[in-house]
Protein backbone atom coordinates (compact mmCIF):
# COMPACT_ATOMS: atom_id res chain seq x y z
CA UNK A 1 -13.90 35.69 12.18
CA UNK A 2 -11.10 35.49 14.71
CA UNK A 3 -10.81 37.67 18.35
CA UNK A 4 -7.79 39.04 18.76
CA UNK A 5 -6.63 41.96 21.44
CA UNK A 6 -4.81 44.49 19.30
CA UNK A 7 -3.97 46.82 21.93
CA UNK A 8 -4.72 48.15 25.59
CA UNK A 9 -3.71 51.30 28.05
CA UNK A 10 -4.69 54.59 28.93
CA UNK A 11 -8.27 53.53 30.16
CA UNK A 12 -9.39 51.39 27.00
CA UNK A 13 -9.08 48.48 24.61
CA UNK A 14 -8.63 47.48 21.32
CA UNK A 15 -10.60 44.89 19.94
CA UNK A 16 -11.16 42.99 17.18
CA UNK A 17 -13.99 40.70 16.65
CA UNK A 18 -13.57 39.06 13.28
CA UNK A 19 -13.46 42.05 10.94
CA UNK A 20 -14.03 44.93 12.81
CA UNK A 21 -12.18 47.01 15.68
CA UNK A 22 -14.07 48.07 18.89
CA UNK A 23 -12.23 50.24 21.30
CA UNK A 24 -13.75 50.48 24.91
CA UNK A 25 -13.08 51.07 28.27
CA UNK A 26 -10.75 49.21 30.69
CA UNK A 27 -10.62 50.24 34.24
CA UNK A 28 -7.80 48.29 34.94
CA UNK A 29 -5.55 49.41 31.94
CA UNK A 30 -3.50 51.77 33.61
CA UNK A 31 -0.17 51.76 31.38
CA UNK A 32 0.18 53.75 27.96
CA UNK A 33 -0.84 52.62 24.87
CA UNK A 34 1.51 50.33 23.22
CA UNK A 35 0.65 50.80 19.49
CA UNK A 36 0.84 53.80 17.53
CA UNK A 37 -2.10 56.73 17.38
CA UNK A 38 -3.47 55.66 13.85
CA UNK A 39 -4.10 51.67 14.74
CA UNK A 40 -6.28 53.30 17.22
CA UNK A 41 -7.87 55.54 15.11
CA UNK A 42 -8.84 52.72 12.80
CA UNK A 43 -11.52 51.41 15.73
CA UNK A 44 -14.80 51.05 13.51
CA UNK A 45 -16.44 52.05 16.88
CA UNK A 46 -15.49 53.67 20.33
CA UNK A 47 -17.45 52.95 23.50
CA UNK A 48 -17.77 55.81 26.06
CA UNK A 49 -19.30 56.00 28.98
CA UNK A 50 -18.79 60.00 29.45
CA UNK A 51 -20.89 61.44 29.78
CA UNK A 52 -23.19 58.68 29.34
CA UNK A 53 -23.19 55.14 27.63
CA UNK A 54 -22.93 55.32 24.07
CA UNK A 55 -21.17 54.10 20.86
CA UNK A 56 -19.59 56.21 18.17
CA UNK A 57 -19.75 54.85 14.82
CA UNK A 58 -16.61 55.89 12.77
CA UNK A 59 -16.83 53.60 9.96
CA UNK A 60 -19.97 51.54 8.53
CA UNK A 61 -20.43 48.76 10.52
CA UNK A 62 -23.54 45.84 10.94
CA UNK A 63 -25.44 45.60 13.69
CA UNK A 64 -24.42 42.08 14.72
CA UNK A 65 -21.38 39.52 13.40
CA UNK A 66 -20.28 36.26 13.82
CA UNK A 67 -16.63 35.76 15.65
CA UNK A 68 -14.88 32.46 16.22
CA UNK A 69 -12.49 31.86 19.23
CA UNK A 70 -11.25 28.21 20.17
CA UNK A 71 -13.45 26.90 17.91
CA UNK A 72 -16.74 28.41 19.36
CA UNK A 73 -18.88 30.76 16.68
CA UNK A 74 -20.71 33.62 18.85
CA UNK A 75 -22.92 36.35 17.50
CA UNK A 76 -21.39 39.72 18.37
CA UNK A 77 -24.10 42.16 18.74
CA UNK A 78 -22.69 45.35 21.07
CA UNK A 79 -24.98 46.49 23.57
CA UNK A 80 -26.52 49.89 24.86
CA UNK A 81 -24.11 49.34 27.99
CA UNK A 82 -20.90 48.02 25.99
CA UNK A 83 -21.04 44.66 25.95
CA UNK A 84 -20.50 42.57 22.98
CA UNK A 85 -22.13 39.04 24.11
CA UNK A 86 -18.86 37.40 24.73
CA UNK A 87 -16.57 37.38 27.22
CA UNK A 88 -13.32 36.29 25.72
CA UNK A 89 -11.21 35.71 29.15
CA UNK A 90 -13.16 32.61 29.55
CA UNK A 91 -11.96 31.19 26.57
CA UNK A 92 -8.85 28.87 28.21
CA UNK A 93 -11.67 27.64 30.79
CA UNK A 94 -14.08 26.54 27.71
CA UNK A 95 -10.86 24.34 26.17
CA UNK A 96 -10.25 23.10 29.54
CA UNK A 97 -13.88 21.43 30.16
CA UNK A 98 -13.76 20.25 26.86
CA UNK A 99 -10.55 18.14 27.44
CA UNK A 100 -11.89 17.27 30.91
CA UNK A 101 -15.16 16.16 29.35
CA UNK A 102 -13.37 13.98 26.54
CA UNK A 103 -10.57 12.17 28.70
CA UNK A 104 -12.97 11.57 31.31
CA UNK A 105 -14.48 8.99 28.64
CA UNK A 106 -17.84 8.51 30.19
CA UNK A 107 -20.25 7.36 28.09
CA UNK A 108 -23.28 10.26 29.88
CA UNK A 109 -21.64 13.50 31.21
CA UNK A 110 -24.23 16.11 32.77
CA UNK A 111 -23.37 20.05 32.54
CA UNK A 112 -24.63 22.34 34.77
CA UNK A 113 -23.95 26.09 32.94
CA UNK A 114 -25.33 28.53 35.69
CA UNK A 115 -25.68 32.79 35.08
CA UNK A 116 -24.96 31.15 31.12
CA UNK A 117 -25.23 34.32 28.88
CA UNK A 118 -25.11 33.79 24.97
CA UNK A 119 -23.85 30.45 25.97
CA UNK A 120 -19.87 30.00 24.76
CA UNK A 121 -19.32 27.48 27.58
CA UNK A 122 -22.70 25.70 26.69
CA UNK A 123 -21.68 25.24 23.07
CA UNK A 124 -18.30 24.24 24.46
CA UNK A 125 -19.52 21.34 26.67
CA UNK A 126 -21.72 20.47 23.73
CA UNK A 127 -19.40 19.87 21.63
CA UNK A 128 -17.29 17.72 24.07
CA UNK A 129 -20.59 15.30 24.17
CA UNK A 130 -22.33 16.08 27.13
CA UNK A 131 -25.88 17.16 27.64
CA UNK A 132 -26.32 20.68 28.88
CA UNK A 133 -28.58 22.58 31.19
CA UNK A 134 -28.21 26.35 30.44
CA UNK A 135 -29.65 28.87 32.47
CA UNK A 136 -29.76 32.59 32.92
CA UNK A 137 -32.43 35.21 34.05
CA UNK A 138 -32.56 36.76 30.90
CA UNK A 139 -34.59 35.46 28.55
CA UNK A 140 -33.43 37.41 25.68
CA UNK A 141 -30.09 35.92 25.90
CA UNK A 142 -31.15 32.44 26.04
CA UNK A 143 -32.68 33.08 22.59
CA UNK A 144 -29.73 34.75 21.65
CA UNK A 145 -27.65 31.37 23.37
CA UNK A 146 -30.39 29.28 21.10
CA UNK A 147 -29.14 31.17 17.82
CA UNK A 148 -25.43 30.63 18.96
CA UNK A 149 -25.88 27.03 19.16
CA UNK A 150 -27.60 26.61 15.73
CA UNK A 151 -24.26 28.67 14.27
CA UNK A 152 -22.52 25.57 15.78
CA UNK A 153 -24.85 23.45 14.15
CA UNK A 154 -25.23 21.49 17.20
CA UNK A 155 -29.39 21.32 16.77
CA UNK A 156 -29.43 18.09 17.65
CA UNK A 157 -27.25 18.35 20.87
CA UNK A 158 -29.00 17.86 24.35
CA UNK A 159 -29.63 21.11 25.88
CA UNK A 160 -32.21 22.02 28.14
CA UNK A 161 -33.02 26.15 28.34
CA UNK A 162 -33.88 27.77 32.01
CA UNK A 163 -35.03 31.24 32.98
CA UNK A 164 -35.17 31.23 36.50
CA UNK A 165 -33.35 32.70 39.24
CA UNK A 166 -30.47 30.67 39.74
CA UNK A 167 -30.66 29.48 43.57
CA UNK A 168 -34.07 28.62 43.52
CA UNK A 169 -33.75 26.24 40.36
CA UNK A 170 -30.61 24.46 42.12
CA UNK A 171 -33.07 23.93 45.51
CA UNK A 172 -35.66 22.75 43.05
CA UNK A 173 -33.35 20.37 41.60
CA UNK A 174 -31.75 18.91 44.78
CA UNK A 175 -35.69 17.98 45.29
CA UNK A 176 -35.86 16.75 41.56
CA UNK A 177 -33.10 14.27 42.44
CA UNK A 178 -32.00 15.72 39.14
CA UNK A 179 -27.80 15.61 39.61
CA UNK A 180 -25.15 17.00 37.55
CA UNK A 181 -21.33 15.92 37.08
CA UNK A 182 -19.48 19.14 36.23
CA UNK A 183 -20.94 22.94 37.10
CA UNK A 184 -20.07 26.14 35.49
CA UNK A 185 -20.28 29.06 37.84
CA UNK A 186 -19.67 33.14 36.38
CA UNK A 187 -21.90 34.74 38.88
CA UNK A 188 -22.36 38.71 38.48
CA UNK A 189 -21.74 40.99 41.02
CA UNK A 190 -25.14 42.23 41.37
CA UNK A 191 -28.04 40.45 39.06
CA UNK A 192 -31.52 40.21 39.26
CA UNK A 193 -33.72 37.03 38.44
CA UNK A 194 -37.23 36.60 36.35
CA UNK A 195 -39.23 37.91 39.18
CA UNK A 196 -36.74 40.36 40.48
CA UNK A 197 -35.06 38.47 42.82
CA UNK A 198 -31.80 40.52 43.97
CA UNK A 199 -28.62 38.48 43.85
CA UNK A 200 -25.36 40.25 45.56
CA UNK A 201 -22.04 38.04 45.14
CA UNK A 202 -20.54 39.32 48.59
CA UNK A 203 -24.23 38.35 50.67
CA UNK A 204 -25.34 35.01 48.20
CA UNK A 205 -22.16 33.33 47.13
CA UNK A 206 -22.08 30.78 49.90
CA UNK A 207 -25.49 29.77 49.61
CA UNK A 208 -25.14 29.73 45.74
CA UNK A 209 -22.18 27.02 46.37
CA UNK A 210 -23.50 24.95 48.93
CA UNK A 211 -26.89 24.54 46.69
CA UNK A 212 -24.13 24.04 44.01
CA UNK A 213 -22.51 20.80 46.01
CA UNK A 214 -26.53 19.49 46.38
CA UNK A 215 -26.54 19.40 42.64
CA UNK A 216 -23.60 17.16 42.01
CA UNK A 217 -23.44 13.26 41.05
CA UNK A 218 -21.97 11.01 43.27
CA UNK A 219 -19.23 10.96 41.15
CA UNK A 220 -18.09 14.79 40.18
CA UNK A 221 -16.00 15.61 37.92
CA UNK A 222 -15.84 19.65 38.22
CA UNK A 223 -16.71 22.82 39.13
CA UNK A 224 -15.56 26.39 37.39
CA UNK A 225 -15.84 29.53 39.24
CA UNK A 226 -15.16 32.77 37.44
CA UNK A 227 -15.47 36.51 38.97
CA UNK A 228 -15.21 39.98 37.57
CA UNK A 229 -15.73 41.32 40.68
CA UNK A 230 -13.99 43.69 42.37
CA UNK A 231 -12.13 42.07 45.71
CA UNK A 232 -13.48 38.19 44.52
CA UNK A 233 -9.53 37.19 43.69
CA UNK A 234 -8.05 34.30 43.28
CA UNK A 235 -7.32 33.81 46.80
CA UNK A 236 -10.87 34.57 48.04
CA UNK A 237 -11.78 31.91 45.30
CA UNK A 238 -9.40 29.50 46.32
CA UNK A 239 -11.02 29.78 50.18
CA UNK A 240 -14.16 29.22 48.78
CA UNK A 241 -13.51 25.98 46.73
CA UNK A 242 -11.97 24.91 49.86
CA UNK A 243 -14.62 25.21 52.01
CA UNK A 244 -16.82 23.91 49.56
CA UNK A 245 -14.50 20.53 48.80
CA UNK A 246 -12.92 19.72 52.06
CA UNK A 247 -10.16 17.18 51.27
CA UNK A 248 -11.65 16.09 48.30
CA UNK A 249 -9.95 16.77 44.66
CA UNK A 250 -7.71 19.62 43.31
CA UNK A 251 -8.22 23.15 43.28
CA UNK A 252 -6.47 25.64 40.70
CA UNK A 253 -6.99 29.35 41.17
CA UNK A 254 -5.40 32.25 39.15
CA UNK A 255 -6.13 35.43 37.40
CA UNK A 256 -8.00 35.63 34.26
CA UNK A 257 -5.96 37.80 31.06
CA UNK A 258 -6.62 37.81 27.49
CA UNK A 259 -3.03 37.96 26.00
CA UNK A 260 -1.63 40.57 23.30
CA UNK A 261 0.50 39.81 20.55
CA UNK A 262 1.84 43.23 20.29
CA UNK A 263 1.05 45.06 23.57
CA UNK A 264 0.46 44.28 27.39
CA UNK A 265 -1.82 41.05 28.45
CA UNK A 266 -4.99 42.26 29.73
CA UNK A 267 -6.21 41.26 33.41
CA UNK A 268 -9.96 40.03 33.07
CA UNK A 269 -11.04 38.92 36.93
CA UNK A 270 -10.39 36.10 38.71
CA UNK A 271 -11.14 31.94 38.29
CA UNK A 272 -10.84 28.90 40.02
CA UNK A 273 -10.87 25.26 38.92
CA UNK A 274 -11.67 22.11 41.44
CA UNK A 275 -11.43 19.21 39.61
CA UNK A 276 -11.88 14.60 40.63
């Protein structure tokens, strides 16, 4: 049930989600293939986008899977648009929060998991101890973040589900007095919320952080910041966290990569970590 990058270059990817190979496109994978023609040509399915989305099915194949990476069981189910429902960049950050979580040895740690998806980093955090708010617009994938926590069997874990737009819940919980110690932040470039509210990264992401810092406990413990956007790099990141924390804790920024055993590491966007 492991993930594993086979192979990248050329415009694509090889993947492997527990038993089965997906290849699909990578803008950013500009160098040849490293591996020969046939481990390519064992892909159980090819994404394409040309001349419009769809998936090729070369070999028999289910229509969803379970895959395990650091310890986290997620349903693979590939989409009409080519996602998979899990983004396996974020992996190092959902190892990170758990250690973070663990040594800070409090005995009640709240998680804020904001723009959540099928809910890796929830799960993560979970499992660390902590009690989890988890919200998204979609609510399709918070059922699909629901049956991804029961594959962790972490039922009786303390998770609360939102669909909502995520700047107006944070302004409704700054009202709520309702305060969080660590926040997990992989805003899209462009979304939309429940009622069709529009979010743009470039035109929102300074409100979304300063309703963010309204949010946290007195006593913080972190925030994570992740961006597949085009432009949103590490140093752009690192501005932001600084404007948002002025001389208070440590900020780490770097670029995102899923590493290759056998051919090139993989840029995946861009993260930053400020942490008490």
């Amino acid at each position: 049930m492991i993930y594993e990058l086979i192979d990248s270059g050329e415009g694509c990817k090889l993947e492997k989600f527990g038993p089965y190979i997906l290849s699909r496109p990578c803008s950013l994978a500009l160098w040849k293939k490293n591996q020969k023609i046939d481990i390519w040509s064992n892909a159980h399915m090819i994404f394409s986008r040309e001349p419009e989305n769809n998936w090729t099915y070369r070999k028999k194949i289910p229509k969803e899977w379970l895959v395990e990476i650091e310890d986290v069981k997620i349903k693979i189910a590939p989409s009409d648009f080519g996602h998979v429902g899990l983004f396996p960049e974020h992996a190092f950050l959902w190892k990170w929060m758990k250690n973070k979580i663990i040594s800070s040895k409090r005995e009640k740690i709240k998680i804020l998991n904001l723009f959540a998806y099928s809910g890796a980093a929830t799960i993560a955090a979970a499992m660390a101890g902590a009690e989890v708010c988890h919200l998204d617009a979609s609510r399709p994938m918070i059922e699909r973040a629901k049956e991804n926590v029961k594959l962790n069997n972490l039922q009786k874990a303390t998770i609360r589900y939102i669909v909502d737009d995520a700047i107006k819940f944070l302004k409704r919980e700054n009202r709520r007095n309702n305060f969080y110690d660590g926040i997990i932040l992989d805003p899209p470039t462009f979304g939309r919320g429940p009622k069709n509210e529009v979010f743009k990264i470039e035109r929102d992401i300074n409100e979304l952080l300063s309703a963010c810092i309204s949010v946290f406990s007195k006593d913080p413990l972190f925030m994570i910041l992740s961006s597949h956007t085009p432009g949103i790099t590490s140093i752009v990141i690192n501005h932001l966290l600084k404007q948002s924390f002025p001389n208070m804790g440590k900020i780490k920024t770097n670029e995102m990569f899923i590493k290759s055993a056998n051919g090139f590491d993989l840029p995946s966007g861009f993260f930053g970590i400020w942490e008490m």
